[in-house]
N, C-alpha and C. Protein backbone atom coordinates (compact mmCIF):
# COMPACT_ATOMS: atom_id res chain seq x y z
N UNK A 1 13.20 -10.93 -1.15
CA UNK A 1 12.44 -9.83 -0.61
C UNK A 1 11.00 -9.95 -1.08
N UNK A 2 10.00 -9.51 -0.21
CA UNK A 2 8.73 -9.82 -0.41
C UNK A 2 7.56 -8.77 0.47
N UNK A 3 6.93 -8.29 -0.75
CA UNK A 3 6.22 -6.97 -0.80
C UNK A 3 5.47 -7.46 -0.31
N UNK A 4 4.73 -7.07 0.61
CA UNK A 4 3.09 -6.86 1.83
C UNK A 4 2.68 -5.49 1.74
N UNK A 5 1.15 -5.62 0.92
CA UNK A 5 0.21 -4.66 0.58
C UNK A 5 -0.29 -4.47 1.98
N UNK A 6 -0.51 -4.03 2.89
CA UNK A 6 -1.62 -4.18 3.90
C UNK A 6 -2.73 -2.82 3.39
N UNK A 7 -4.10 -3.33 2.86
CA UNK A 7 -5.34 -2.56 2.94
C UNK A 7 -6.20 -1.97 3.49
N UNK A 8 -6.63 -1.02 4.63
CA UNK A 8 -7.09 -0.91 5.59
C UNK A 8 -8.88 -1.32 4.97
N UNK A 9 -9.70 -1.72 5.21
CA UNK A 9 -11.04 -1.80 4.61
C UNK A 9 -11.44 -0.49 4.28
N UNK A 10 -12.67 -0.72 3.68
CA UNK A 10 -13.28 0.76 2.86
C UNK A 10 -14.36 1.09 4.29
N UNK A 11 -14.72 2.07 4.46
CA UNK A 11 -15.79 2.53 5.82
C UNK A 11 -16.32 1.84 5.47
N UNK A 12 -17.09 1.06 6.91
CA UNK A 12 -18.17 0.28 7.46
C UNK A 12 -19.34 1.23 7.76
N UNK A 13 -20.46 0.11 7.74
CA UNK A 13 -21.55 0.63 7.61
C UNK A 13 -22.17 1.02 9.56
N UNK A 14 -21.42 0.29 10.07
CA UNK A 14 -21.68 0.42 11.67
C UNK A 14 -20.16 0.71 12.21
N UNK A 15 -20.01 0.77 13.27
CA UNK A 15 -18.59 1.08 14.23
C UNK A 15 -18.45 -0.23 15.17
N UNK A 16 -17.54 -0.16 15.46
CA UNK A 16 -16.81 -1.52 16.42
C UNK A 16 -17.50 -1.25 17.64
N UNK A 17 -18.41 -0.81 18.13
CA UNK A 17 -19.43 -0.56 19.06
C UNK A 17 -20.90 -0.85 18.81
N UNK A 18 -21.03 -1.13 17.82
CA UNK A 18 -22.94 -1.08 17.35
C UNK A 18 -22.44 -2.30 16.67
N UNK A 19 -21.81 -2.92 16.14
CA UNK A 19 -22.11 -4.38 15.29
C UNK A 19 -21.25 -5.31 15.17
N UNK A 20 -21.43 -6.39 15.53
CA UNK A 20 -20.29 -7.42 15.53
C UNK A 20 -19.60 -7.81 13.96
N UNK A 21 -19.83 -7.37 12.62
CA UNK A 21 -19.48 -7.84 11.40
C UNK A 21 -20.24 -6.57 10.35
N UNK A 22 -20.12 -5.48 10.51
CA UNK A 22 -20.76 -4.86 9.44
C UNK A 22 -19.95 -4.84 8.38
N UNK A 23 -20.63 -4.43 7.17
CA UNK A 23 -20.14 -4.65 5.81
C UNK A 23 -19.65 -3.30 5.80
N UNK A 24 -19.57 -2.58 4.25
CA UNK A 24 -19.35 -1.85 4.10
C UNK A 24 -20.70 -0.84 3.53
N UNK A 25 -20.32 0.19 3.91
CA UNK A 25 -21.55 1.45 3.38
C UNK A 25 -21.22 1.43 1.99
N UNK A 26 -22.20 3.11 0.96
CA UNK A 26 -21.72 2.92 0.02
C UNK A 26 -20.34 3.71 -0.30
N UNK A 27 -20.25 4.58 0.52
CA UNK A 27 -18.82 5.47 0.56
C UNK A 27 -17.68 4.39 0.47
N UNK A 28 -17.98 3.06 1.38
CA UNK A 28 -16.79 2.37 1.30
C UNK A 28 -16.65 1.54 -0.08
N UNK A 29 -18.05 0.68 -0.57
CA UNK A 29 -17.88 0.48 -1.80
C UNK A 29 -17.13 1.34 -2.98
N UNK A 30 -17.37 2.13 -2.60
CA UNK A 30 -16.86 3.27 -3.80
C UNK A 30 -15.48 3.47 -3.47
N UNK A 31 -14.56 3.09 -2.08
CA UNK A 31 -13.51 3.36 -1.67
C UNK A 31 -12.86 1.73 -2.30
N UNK A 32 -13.84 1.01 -1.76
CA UNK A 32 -12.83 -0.15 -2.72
C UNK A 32 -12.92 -0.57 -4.04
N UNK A 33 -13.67 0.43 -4.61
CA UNK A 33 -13.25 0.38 -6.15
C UNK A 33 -12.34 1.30 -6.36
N UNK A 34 -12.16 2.36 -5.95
CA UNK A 34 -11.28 3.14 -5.79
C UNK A 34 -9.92 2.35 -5.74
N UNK A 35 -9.46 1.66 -4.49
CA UNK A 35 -8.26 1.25 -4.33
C UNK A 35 -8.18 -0.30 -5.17
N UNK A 36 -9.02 -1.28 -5.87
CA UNK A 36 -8.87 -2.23 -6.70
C UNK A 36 -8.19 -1.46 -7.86
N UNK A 37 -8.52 -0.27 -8.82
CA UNK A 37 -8.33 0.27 -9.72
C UNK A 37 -6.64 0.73 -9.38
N UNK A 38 -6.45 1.49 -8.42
CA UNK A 38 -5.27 1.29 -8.11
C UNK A 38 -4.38 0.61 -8.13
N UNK A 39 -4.35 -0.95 -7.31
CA UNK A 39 -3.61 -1.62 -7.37
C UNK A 39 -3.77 -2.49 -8.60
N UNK A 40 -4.67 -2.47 -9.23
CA UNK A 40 -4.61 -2.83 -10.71
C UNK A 40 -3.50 -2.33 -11.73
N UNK A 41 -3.79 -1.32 -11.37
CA UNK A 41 -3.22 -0.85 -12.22
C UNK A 41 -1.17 -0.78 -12.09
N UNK A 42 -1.25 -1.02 -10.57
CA UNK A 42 0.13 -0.98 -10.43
C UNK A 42 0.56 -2.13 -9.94
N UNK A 43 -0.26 -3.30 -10.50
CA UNK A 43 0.60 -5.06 -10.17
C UNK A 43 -0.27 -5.69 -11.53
N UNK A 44 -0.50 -4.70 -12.69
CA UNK A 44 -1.73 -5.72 -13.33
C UNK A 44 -0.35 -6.54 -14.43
N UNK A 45 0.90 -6.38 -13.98
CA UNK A 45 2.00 -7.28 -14.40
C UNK A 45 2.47 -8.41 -13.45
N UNK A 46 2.10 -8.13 -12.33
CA UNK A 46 2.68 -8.94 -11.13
C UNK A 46 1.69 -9.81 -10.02
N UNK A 47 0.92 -9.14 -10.02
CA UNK A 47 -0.48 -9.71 -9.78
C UNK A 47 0.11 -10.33 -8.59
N UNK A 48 -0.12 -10.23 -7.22
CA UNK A 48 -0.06 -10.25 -5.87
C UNK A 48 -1.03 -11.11 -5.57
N UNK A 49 -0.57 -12.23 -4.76
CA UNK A 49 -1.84 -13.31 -4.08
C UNK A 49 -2.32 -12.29 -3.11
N UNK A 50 -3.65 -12.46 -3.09
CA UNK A 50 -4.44 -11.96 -2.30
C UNK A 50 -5.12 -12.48 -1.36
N UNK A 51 -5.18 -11.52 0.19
CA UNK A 51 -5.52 -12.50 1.37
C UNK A 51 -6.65 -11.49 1.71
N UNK A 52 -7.67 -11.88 2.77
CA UNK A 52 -8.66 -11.32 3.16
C UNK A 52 -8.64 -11.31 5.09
N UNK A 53 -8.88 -10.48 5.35
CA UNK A 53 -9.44 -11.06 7.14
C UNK A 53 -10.89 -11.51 6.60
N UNK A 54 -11.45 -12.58 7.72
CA UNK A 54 -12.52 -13.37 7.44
C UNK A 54 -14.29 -12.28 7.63
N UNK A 55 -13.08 -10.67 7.82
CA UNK A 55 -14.51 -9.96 8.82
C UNK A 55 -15.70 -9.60 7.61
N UNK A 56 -16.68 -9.05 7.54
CA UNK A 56 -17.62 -8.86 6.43
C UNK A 56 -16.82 -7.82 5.18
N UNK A 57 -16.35 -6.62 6.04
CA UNK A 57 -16.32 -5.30 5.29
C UNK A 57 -14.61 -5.27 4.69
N UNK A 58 -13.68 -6.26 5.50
CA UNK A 58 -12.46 -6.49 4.75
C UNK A 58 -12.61 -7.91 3.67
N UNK A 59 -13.90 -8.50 3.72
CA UNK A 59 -13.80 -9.23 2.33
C UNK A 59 -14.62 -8.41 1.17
N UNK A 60 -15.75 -7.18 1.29
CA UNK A 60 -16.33 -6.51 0.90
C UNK A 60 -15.22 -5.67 0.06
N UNK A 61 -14.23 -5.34 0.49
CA UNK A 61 -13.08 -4.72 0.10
C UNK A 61 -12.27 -5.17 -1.25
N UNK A 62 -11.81 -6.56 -0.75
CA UNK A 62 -10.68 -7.42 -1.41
C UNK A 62 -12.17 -7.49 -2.99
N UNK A 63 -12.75 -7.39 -2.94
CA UNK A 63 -14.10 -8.55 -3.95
C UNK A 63 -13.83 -7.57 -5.44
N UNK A 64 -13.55 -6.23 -5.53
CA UNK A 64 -13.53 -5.81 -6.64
C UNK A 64 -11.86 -5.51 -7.41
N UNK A 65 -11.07 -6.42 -6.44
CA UNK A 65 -9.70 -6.44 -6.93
C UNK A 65 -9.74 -8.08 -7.27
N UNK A 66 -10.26 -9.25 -6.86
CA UNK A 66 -10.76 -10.43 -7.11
C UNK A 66 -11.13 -10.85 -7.86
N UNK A 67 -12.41 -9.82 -8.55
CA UNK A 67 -13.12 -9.53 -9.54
C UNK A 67 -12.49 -9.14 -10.94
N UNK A 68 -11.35 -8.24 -10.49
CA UNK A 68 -10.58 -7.81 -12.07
C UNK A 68 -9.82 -8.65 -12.12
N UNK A 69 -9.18 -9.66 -11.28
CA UNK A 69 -7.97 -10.23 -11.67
C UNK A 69 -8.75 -11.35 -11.57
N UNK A 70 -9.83 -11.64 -11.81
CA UNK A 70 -10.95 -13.15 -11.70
C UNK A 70 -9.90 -14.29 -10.99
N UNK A 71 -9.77 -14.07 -9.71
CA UNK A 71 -9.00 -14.77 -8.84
C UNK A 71 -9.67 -14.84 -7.48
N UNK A 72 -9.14 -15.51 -6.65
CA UNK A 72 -10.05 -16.81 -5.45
C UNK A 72 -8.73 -15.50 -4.11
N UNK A 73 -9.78 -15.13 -2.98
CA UNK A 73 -8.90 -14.51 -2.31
C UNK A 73 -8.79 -15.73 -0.66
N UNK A 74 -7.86 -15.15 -0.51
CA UNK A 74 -7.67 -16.60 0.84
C UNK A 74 -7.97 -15.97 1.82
N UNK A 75 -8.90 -16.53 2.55
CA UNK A 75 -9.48 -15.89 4.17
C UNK A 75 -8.33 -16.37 5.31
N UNK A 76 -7.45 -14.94 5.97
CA UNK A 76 -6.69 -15.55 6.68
C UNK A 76 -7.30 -15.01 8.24
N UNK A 77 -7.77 -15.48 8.91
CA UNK A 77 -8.17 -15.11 10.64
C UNK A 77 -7.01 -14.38 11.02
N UNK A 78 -6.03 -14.48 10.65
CA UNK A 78 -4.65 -13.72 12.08
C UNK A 78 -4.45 -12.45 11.25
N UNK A 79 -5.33 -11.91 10.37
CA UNK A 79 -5.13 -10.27 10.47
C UNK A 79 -6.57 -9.80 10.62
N UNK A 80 -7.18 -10.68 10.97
CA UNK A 80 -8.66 -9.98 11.37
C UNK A 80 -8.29 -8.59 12.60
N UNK A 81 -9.88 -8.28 12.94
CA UNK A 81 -9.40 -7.22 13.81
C UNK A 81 -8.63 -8.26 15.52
N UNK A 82 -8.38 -7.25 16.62
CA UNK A 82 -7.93 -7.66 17.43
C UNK A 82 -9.02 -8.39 18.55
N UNK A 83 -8.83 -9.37 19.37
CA UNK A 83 -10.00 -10.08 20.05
C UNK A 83 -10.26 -9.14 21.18
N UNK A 84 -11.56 -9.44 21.24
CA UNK A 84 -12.19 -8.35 22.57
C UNK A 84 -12.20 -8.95 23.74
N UNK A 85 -12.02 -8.63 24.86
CA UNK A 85 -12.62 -9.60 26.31
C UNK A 85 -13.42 -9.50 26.79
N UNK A 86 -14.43 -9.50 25.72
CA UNK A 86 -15.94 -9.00 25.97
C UNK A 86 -16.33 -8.97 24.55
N UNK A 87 -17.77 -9.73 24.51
CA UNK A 87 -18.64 -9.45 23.39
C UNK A 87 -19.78 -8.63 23.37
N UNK A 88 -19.85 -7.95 24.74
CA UNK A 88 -21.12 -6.97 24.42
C UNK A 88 -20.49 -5.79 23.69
N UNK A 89 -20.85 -5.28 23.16
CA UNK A 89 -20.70 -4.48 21.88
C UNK A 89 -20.23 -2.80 22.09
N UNK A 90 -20.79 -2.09 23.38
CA UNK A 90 -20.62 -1.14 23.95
C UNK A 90 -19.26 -0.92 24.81
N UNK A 91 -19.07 -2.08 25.47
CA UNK A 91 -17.70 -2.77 26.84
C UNK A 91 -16.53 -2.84 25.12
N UNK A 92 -16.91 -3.62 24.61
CA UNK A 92 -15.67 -3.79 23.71
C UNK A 92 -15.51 -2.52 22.99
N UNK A 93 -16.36 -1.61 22.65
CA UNK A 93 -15.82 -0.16 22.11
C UNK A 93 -14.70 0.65 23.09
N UNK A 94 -15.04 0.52 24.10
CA UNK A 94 -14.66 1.17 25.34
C UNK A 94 -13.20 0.72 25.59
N UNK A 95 -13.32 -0.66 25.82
CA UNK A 95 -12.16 -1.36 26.13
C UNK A 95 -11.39 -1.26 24.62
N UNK A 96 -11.38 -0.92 23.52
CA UNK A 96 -10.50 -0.84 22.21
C UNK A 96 -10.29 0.98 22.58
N UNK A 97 -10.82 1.70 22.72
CA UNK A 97 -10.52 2.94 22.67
C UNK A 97 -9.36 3.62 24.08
N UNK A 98 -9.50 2.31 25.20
CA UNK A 98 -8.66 2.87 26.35
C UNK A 98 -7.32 1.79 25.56
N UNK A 99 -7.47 0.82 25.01
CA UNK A 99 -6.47 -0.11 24.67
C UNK A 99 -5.74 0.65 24.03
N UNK A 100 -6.38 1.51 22.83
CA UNK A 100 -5.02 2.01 21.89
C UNK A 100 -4.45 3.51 22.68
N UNK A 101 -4.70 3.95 23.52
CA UNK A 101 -4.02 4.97 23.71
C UNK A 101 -2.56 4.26 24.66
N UNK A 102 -2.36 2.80 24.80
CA UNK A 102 -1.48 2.67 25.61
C UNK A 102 -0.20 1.44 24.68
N UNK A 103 0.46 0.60 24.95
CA UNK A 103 1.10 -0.47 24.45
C UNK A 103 0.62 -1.99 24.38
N UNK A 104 1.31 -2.68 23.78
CA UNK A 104 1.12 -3.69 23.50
C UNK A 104 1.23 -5.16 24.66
N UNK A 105 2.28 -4.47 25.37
CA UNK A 105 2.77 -5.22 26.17
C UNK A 105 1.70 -5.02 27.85
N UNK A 106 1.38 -3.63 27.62
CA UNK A 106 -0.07 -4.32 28.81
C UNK A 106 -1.04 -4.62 29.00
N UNK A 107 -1.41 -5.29 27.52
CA UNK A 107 -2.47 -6.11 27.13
C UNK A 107 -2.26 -7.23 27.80
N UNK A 108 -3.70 -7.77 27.84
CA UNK A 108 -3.55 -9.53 28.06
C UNK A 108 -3.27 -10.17 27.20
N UNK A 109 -2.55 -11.66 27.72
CA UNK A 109 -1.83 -12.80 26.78
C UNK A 109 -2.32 -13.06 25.54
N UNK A 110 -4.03 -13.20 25.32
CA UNK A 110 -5.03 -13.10 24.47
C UNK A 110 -4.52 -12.07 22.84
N UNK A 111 -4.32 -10.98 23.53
CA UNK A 111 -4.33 -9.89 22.35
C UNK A 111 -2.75 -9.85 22.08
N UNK A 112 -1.85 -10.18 23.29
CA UNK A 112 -0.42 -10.23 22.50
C UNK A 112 -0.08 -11.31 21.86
N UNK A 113 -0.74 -12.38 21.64
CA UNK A 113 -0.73 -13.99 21.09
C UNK A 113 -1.42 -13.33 19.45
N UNK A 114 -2.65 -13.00 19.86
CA UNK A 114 -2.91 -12.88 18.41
C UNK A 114 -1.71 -11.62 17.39
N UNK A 115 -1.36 -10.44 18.52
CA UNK A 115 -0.10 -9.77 17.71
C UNK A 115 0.41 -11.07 17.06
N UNK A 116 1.24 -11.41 17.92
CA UNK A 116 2.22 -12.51 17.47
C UNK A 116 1.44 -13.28 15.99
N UNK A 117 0.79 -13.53 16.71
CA UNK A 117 0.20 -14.78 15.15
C UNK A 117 -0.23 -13.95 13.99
N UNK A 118 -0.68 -12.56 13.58
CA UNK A 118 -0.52 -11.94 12.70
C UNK A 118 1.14 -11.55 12.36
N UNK A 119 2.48 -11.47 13.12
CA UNK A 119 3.36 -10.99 12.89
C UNK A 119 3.70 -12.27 11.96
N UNK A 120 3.72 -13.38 12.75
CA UNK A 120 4.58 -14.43 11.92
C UNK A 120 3.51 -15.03 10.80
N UNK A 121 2.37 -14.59 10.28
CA UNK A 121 1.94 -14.91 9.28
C UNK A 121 2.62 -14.14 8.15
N UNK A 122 2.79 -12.90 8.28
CA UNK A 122 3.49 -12.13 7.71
C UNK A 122 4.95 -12.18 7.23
N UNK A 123 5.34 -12.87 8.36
CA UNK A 123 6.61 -13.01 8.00
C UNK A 123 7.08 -14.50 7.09
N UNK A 124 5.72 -15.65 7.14
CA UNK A 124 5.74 -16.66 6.86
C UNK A 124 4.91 -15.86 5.04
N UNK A 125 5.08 -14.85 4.49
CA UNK A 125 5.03 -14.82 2.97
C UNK A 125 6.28 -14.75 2.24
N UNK A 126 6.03 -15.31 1.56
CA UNK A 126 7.50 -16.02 0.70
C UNK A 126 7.15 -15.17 -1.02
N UNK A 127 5.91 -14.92 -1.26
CA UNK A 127 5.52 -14.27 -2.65
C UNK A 127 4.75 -13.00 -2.05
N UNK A 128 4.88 -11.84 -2.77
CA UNK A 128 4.05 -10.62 -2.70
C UNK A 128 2.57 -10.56 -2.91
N UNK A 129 1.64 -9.87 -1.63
CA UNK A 129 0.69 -10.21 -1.33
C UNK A 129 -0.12 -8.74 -1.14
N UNK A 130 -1.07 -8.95 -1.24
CA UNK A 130 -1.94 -7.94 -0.43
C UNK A 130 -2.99 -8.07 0.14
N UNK A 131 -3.01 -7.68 0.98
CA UNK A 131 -3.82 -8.28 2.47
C UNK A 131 -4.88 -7.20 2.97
N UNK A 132 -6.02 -7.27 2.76
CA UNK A 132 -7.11 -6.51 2.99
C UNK A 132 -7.59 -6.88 4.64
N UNK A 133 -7.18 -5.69 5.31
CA UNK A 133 -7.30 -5.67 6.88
C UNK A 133 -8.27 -4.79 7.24
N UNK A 134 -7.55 -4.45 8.97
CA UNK A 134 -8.05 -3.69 9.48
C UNK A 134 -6.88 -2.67 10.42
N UNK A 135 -7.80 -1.34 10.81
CA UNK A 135 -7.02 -0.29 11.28
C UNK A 135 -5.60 -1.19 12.49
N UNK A 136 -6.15 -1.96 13.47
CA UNK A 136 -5.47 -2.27 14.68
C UNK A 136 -4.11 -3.36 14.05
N UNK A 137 -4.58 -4.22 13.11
CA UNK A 137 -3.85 -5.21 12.72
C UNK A 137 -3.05 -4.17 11.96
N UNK A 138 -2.96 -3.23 10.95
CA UNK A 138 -2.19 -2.52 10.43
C UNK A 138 -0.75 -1.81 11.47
N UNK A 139 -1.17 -1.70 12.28
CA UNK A 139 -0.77 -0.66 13.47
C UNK A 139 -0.33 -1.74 13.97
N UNK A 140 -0.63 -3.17 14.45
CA UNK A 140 0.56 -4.10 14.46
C UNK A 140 1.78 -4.29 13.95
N UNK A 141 1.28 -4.38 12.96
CA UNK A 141 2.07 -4.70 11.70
C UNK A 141 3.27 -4.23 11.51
N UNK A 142 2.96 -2.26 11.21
CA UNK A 142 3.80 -1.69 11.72
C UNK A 142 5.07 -1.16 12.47
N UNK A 143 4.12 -1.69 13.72
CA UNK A 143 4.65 -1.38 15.22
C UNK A 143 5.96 -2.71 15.45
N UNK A 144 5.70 -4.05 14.63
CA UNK A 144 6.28 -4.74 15.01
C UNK A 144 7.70 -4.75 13.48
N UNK A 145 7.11 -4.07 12.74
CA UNK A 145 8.56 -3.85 11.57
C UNK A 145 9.12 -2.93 12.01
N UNK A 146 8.85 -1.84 13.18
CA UNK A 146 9.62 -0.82 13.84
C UNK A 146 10.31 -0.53 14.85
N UNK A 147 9.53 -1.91 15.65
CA UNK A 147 10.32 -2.43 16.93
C UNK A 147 9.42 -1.22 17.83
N UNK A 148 8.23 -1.07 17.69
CA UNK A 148 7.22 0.26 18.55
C UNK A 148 6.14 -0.39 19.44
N UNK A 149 6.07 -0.22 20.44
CA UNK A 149 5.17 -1.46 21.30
C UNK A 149 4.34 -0.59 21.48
N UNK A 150 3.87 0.77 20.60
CA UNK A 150 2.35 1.47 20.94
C UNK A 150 1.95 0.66 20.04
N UNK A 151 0.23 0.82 20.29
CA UNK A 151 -1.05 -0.07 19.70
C UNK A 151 -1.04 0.99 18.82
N UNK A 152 -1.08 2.26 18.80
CA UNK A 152 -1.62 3.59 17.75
C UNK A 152 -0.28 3.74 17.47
N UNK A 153 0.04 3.84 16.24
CA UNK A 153 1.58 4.64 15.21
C UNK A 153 1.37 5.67 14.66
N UNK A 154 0.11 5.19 13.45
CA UNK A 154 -0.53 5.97 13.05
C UNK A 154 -2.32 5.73 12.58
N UNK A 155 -2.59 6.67 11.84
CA UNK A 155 -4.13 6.31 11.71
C UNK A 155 -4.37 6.27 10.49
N UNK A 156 -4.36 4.89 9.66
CA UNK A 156 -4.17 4.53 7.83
C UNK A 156 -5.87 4.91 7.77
N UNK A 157 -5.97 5.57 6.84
CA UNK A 157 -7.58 6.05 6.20
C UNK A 157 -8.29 4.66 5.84
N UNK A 158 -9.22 4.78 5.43
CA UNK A 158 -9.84 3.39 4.98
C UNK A 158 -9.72 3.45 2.84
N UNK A 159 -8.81 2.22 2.99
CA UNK A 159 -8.72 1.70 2.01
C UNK A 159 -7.19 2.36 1.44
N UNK A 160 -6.64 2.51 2.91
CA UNK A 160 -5.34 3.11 2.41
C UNK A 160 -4.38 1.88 2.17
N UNK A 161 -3.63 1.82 1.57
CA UNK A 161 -2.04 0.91 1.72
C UNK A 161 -0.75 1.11 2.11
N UNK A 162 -0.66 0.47 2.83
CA UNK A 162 0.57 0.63 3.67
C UNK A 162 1.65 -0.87 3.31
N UNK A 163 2.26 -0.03 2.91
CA UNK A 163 3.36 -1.65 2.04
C UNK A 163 4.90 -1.88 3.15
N UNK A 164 4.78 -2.91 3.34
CA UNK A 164 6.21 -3.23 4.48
C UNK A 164 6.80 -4.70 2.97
N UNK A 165 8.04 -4.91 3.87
CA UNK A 165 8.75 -5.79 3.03
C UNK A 165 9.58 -6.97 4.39
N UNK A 166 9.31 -8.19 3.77
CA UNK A 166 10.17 -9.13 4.56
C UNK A 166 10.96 -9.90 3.71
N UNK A 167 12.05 -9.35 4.37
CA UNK A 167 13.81 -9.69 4.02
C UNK A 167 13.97 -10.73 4.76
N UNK A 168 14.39 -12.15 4.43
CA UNK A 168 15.21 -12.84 5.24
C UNK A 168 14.01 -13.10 6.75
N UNK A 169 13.31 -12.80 6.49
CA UNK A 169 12.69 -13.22 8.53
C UNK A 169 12.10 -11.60 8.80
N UNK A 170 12.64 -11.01 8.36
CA UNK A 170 12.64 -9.17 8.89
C UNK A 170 12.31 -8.20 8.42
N UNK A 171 10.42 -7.72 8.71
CA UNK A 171 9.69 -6.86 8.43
C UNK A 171 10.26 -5.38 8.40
N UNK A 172 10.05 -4.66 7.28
CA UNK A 172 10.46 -3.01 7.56
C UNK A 172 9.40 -2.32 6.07
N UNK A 173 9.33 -1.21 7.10
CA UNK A 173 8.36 -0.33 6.26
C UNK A 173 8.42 0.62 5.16
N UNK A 174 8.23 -0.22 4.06
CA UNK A 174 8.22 0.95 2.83
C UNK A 174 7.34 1.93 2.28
N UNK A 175 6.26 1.87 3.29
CA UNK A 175 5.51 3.16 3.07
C UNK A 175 4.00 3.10 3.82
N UNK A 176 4.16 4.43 4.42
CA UNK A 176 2.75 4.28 5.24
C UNK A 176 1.62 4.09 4.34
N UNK A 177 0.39 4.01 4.80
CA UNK A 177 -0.98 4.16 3.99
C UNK A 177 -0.87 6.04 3.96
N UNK A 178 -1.79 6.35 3.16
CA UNK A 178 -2.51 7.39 3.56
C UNK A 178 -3.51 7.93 5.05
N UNK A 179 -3.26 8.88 5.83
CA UNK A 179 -3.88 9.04 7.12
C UNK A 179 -4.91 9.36 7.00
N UNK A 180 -6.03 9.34 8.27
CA UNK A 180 -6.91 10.13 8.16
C UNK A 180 -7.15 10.20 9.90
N UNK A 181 -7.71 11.36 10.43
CA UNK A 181 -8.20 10.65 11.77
C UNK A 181 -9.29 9.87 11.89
N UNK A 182 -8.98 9.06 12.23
CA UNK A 182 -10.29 7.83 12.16
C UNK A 182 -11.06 7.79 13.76
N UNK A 183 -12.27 7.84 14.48
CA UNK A 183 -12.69 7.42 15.40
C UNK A 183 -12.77 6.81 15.31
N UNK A 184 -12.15 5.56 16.29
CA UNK A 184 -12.86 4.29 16.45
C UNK A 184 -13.56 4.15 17.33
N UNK A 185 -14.50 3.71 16.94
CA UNK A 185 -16.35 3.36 17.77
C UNK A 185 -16.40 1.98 17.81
């Protein structure tokens, strides 16, 4: 059996509409010292490999849990956020905000491929991890240890943890993050 931290990032300094990679503000800095101290404190026996999405504000995140455990975090692409079909910046807010009010399955091949390739990365951990993400990949994550083909489950706060476990091949959820309503922009 094998524990998966999933981290939602600490608030960004822009919205998924105004910037292709923003970091984090200082509210979020202060959110991921917040949650490093945390999980410090509750693996500083077990100490969890740590993974990053490659985006600015989920490695901004992982850096002060990195920092205490003076350890190297691994940039994994398949829990970054979800791909847009569109890079203008305004079209892709739009198109993520009509996306999550519906399922998974009437997405294009694009966004259910990358589901997939975040599911079986997940399922391909063999040691307990924690994985500094994002809101949509969380809500994957989720959705696919629950057998739930909505994009929205729930809405993890930033810098919440949400811990699932894979048994044998087979994701299930041992505890949501903390909520918050989040707009996504």
């Amino acid at each position: 059996m094998t524990q998966i931290h999933l981290v939602r990032h600490g608030k960004a300094a822009a919205g998924f509409g105004s910037h292709k990679d923003p970091g984090l503000d200082e509210l979020g800095r202060r959110q991921a010292q917040a949650v490093a101290a945390m999980l410090h404190e509750r693996h500083a026996d077990d100490r969890p490999i740590l993974y990053s999405s490659p985006l600015a504000r989920a490695m901004e995140t992982s850096q002060p849990l990195a920092a205490e455990w003076n350890c190297q975090v691994g940039i994994e692409p398949r829990v970054a956020e979800i791909p847009s079909p569109t890079e203008d910046l305004l079209e892709r807010a739009q198109w993520l905000q009509n996306a999550m009010q519906g399922d998974w399955s009437a997405l294009n091949k694009d966004a259910q491929a990358w589901r997939q390739a975040l599911v079986e990365h997940l399922l391909d951990q063999t040691e307990n991890c924690i994985i500094f993400s994002h809101f949509v990949a969380i809500n994957a994550a989720v959705g696919a240890a629950t057998n739930d083909d909505r994009m929205r489950i729930f809405a993890p706060d930033n810098c919440s943890v949400t811990t699932l476990e894979n048994t044998g091949g087979r994701l299930a959820v041992i505890a949501l993050g903390v909520t918050a309503e989040t707009h996504i922009n």
